[in-house]
C-alpha atoms as a PDB file:
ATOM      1  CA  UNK A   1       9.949  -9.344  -4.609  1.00  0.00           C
ATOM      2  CA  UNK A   2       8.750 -11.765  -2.306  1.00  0.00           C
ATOM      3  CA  UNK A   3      10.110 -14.662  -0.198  1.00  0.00           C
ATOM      4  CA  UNK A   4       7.916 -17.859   0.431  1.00  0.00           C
ATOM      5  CA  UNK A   5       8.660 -20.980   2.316  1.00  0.00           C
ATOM      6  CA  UNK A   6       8.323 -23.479   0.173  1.00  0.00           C
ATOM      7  CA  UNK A   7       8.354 -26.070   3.374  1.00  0.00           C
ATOM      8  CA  UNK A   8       6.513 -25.299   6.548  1.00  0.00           C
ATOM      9  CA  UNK A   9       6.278 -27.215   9.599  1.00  0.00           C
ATOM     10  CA  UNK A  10       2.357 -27.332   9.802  1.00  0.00           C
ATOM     11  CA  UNK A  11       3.290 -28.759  13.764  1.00  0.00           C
ATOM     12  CA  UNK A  12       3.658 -25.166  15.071  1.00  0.00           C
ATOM     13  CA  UNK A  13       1.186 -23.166  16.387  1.00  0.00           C
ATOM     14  CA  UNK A  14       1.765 -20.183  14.136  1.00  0.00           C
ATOM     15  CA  UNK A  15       4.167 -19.464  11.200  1.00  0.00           C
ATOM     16  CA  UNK A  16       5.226 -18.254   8.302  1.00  0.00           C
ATOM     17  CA  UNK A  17       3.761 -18.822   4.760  1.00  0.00           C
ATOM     18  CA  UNK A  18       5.615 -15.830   2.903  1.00  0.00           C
ATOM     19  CA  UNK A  19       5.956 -11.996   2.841  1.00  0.00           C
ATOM     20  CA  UNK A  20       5.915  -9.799  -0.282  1.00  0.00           C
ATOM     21  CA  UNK A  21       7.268  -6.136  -0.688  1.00  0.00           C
ATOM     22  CA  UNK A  22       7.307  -3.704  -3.444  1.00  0.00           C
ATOM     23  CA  UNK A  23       4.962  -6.614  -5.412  1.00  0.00           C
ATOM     24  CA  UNK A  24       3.643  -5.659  -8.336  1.00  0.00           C
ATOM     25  CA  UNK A  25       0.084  -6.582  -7.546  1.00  0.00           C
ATOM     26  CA  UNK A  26      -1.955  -8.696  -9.776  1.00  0.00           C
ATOM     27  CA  UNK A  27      -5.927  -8.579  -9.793  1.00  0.00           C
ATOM     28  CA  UNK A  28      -6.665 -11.640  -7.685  1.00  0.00           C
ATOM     29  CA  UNK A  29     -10.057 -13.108  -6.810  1.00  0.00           C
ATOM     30  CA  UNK A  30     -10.533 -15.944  -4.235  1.00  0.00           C
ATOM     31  CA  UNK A  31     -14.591 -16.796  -3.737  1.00  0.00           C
ATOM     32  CA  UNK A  32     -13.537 -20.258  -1.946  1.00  0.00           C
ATOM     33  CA  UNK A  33     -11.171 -21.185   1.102  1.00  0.00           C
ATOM     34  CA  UNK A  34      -7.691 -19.356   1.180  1.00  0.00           C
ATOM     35  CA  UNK A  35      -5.724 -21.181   4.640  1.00  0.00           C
ATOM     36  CA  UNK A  36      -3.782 -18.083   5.511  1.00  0.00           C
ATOM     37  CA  UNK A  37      -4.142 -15.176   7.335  1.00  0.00           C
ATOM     38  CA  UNK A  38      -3.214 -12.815   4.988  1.00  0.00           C
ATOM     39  CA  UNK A  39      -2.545  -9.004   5.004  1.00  0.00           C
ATOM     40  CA  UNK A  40      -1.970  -6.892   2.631  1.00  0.00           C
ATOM     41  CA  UNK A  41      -0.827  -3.234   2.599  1.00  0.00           C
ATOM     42  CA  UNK A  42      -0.337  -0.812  -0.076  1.00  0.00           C
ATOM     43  CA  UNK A  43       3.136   0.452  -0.868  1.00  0.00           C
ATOM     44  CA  UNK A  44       2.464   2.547  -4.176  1.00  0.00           C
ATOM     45  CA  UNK A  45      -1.281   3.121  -6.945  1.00  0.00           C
ATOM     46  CA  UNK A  46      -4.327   2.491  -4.892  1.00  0.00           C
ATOM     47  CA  UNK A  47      -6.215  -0.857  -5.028  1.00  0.00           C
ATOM     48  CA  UNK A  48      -9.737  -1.941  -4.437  1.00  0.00           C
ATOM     49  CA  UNK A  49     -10.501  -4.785  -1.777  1.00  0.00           C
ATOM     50  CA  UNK A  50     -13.882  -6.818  -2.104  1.00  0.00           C
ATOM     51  CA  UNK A  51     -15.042  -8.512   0.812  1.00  0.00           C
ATOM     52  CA  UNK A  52     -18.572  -8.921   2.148  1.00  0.00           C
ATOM     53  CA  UNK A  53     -20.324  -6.994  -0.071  1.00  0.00           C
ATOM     54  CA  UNK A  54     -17.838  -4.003   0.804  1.00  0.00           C
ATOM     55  CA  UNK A  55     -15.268  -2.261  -1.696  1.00  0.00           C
ATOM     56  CA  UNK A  56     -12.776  -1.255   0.750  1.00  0.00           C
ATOM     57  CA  UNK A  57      -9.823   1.391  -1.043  1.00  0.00           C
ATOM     58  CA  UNK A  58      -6.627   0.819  -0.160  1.00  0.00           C
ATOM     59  CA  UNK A  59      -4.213   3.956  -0.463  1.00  0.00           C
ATOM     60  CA  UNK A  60      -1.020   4.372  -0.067  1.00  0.00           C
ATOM     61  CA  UNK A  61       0.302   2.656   3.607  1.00  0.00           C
ATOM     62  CA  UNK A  62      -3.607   1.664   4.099  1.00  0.00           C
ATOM     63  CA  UNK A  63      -3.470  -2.112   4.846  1.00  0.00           C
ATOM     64  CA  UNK A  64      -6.449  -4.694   5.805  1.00  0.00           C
ATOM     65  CA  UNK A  65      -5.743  -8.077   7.581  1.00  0.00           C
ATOM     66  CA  UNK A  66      -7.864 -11.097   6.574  1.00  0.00           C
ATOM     67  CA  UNK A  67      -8.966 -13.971   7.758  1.00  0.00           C
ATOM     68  CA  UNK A  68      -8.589 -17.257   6.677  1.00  0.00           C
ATOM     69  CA  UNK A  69     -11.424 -18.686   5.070  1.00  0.00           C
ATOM     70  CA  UNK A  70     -13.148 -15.619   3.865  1.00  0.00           C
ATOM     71  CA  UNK A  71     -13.954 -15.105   0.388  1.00  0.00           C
ATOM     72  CA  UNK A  72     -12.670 -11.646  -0.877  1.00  0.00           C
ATOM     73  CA  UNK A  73     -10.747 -10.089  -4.294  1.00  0.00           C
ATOM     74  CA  UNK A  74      -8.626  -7.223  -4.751  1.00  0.00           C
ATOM     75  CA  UNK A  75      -7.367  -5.798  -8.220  1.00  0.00           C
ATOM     76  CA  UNK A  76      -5.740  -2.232  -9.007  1.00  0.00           C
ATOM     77  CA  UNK A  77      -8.045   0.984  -9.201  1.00  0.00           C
ATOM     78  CA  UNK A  78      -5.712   2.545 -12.192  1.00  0.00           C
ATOM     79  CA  UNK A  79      -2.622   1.632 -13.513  1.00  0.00           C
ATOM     80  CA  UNK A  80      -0.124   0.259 -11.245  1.00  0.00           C
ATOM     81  CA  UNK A  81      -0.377  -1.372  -7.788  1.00  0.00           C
ATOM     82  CA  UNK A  82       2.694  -1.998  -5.877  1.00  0.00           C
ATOM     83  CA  UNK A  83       2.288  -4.308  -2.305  1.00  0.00           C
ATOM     84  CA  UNK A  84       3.730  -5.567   0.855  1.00  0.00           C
ATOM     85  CA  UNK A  85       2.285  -8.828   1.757  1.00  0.00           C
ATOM     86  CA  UNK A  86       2.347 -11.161   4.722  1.00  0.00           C
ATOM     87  CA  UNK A  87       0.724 -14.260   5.585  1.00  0.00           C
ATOM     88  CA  UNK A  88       0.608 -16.957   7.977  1.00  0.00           C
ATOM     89  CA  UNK A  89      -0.731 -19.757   9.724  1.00  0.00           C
ATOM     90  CA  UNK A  90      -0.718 -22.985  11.828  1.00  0.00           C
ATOM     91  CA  UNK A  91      -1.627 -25.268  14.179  1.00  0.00           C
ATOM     92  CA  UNK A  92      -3.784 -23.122  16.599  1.00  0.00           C
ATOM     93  CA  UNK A  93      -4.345 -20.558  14.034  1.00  0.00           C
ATOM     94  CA  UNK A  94      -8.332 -20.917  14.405  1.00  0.00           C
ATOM     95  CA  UNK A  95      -8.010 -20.876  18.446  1.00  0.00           C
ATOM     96  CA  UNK A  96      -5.793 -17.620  18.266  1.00  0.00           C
ATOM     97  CA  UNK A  97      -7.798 -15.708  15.813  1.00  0.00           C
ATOM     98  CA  UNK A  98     -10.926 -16.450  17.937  1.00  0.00           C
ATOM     99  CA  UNK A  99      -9.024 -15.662  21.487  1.00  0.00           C
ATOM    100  CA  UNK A 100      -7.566 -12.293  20.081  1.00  0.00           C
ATOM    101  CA  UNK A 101     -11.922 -11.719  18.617  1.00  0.00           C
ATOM    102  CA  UNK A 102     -10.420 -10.850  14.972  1.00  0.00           C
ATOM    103  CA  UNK A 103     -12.882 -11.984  13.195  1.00  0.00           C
ATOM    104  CA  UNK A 104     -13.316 -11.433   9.033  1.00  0.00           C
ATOM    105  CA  UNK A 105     -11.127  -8.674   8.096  1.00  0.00           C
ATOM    106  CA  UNK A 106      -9.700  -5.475  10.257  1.00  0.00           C
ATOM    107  CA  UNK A 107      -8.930  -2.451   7.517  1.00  0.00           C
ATOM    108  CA  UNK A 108      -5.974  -0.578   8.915  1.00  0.00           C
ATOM    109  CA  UNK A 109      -6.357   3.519   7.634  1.00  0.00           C
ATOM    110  CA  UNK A 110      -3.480   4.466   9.786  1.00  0.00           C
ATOM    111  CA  UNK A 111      -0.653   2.341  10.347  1.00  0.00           C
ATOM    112  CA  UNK A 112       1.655   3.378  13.250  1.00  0.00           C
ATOM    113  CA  UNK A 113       5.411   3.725  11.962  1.00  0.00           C
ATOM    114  CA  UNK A 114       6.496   0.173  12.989  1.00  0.00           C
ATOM    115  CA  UNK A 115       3.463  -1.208  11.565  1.00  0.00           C
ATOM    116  CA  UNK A 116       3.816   0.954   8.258  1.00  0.00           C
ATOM    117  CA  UNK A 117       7.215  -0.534   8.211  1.00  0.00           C
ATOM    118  CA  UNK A 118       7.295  -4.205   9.334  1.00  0.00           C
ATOM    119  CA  UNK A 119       7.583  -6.055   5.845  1.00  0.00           C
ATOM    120  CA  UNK A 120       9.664  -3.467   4.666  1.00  0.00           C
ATOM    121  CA  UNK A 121      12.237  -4.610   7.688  1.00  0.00           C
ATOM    122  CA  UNK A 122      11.526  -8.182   7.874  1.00  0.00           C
ATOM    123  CA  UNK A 123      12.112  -9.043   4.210  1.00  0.00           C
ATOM    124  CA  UNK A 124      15.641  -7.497   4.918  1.00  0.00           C
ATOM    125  CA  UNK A 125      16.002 -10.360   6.700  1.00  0.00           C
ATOM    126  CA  UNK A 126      14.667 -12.784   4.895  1.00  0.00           C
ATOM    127  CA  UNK A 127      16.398 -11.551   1.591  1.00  0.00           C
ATOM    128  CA  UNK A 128      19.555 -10.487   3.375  1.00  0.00           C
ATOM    129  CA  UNK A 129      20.647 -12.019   6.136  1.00  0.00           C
ATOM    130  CA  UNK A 130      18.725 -15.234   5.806  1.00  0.00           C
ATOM    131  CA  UNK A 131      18.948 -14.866   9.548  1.00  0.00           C
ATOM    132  CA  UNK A 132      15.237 -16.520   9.942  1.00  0.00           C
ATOM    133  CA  UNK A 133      14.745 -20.066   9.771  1.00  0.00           C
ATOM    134  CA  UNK A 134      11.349 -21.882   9.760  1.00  0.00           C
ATOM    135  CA  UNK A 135      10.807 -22.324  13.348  1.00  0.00           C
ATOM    136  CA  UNK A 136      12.209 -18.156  14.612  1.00  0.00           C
ATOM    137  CA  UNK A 137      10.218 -16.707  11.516  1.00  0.00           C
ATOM    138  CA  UNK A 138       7.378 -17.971  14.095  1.00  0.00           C
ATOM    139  CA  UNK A 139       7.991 -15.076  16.370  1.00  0.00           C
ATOM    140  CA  UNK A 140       7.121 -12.530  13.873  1.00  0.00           C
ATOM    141  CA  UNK A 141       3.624 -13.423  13.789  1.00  0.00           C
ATOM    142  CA  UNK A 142       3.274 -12.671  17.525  1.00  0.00           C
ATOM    143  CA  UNK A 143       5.142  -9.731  16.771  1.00  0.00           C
ATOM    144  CA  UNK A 144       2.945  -8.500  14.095  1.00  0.00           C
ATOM    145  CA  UNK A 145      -0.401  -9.100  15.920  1.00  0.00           C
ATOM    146  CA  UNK A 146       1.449  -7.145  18.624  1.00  0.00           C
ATOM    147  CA  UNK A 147       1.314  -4.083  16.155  1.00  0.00           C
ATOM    148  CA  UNK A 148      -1.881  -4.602  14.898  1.00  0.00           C
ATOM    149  CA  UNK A 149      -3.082  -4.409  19.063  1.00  0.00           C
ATOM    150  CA  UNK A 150      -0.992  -1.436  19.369  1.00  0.00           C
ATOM    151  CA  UNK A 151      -2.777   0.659  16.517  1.00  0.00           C
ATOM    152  CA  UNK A 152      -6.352  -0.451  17.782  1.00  0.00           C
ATOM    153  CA  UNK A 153      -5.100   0.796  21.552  1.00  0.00           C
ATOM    154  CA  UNK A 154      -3.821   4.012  19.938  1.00  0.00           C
ATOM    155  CA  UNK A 155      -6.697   4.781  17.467  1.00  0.00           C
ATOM    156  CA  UNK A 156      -9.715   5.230  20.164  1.00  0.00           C
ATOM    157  CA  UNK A 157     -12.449   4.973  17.325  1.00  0.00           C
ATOM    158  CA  UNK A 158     -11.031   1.615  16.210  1.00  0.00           C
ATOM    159  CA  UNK A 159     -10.594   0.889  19.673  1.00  0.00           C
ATOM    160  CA  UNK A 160     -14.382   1.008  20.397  1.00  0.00           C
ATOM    161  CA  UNK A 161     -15.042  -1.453  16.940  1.00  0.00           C
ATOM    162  CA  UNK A 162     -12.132  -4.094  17.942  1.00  0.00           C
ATOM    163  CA  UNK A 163     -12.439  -3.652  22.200  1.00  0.00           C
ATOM    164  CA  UNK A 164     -12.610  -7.266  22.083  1.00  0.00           C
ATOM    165  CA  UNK A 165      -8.996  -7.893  20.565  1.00  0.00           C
ATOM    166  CA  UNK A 166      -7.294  -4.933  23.070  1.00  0.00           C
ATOM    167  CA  UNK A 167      -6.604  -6.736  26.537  1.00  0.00           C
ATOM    168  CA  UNK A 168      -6.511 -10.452  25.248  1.00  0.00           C
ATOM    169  CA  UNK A 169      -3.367  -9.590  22.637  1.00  0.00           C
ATOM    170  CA  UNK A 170      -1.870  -7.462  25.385  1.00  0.00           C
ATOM    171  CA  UNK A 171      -1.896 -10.567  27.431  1.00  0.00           C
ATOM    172  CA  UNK A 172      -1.719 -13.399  25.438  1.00  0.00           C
ATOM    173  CA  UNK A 173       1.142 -12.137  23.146  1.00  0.00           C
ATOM    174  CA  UNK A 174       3.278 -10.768  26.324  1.00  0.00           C
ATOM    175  CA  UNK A 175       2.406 -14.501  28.298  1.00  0.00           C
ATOM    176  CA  UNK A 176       3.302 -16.452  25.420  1.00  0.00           C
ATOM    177  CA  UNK A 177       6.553 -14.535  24.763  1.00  0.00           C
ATOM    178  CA  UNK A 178       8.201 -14.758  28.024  1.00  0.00           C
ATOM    179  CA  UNK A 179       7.337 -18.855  27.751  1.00  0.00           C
ATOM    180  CA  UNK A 180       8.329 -18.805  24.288  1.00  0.00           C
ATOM    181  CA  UNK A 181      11.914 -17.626  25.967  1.00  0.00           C
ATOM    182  CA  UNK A 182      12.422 -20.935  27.750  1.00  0.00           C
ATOM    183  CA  UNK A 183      11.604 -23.469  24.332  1.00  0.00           C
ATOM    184  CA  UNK A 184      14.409 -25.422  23.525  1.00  0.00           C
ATOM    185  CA  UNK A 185      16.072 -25.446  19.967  1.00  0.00           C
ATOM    186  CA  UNK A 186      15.774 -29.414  19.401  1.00  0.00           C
ATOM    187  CA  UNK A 187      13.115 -29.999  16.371  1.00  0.00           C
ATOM    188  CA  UNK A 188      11.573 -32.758  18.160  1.00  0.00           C
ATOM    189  CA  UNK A 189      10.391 -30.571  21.503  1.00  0.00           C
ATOM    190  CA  UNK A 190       9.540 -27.371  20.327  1.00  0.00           C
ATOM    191  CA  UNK A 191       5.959 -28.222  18.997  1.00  0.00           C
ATOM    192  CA  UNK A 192       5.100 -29.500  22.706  1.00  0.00           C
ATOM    193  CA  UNK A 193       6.942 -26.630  24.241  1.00  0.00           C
ATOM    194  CA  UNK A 194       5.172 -23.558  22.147  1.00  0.00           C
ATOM    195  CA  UNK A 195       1.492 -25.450  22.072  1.00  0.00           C
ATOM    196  CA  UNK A 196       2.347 -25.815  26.522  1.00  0.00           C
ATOM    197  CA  UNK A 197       3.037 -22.131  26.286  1.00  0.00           C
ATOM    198  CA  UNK A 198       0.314 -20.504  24.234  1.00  0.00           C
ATOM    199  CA  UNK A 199      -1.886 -22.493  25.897  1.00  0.00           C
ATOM    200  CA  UNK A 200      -0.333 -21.723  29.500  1.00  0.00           C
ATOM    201  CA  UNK A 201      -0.864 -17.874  28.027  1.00  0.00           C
ATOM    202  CA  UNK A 202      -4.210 -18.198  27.319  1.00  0.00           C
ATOM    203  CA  UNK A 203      -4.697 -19.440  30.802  1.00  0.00           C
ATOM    204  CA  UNK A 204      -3.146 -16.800  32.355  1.00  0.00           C
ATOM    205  CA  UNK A 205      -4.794 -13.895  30.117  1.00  0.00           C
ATOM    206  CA  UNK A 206      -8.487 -15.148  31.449  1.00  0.00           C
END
């Protein structure tokens, strides 16, 4: 099952491009450009992830976030391969990435329970509620990156690889949230109002 938007506004700094849960994962090779951020976490069958020369295995709950732009494949290591997906993008996707110091790919052995959980609850919504429209599904992004900090803060080996992505998520993220608050609704000002803010966070997080 999975839930894409089939129309993005490319305007905002970060959103959206689908989530997938309980996908019944195809073998999937990308040597060129893919735009998204994507991550990808097994929910059932183990799978193999190629990227930089590296066979990464992905058991059950394992996940690994990946950058845009970097070649990589993934296929099933027997039988079937069940996934929860998520990917995103935008604007300022290239600035973030780089301000945050995720780089290629972070492989995620661990998940914390919110983390191990997120597209499980967030497709609820989509599928659901249809609570999220274009523009609020924006949020979860900063939401999930908030996780992804979290585990690396938690997990004090992982902590010493990724130092560089602790204290600028904990600021950035928390900054641009509490401006985010104060956006207005109206279509036409909230590109202006979340590019002032993230960049007003990133300001304040140096």
């Amino acid at each position: 099952m999975r839930y894409s938007f089939k129309t993005k506004d490319r305007s905002l700094p970060l959103y959206v491009d689908s989530i997938g849960y309980k996908w019944r994962q195809e073998n999937l090779s990308r040597p060129k450009e893919y735009n998204y951020v994507h991550w990808l976490q097994t929910y059932s069958g183990v799978g193999i992830v190629e990227i930089e020369g590296k066979e990464i295995v992905l058991k059950k709950n394992q996940g690994i976030l990946i950058n845009q732009n970097i070649p990589h494949s993934y296929y099933s290591k027997k039988g079937a391969w069940l996934t929860n997906y998520f990917t995103f993008g935008g604007l300022l996707i290239s600035e973030i990435t780089q301000i945050l110091g995720f780089h290629d790919y972070l492989f995620i052995e661990s998940p914390e329970i919110k983390l191990q959980a997120f597209i499980e609850n967030h497709y609820k919504d989509f599928k659901e509620n249809n609570r999220l429209n274009i523009y609020d599904s924006s949020t979860l992004v900063y939401e999930f990156l908030l996780l992804v900090k979290k585990y690396c803060a938690i997990n004090s080996r992982n902590y010493l690889l990724n130092r560089n992505i602790i204290i600028p998520i904990l600021n950035l993220i928390e900054n641009y949230k509490n401006k985010l608050a104060t956006c207005p609704k109206n279509k036409y000002e909230i590109y202006q109002c979340q590019k002032s803010a993230f960049l007003n966070s990133t300001e304040t997080s140096e």
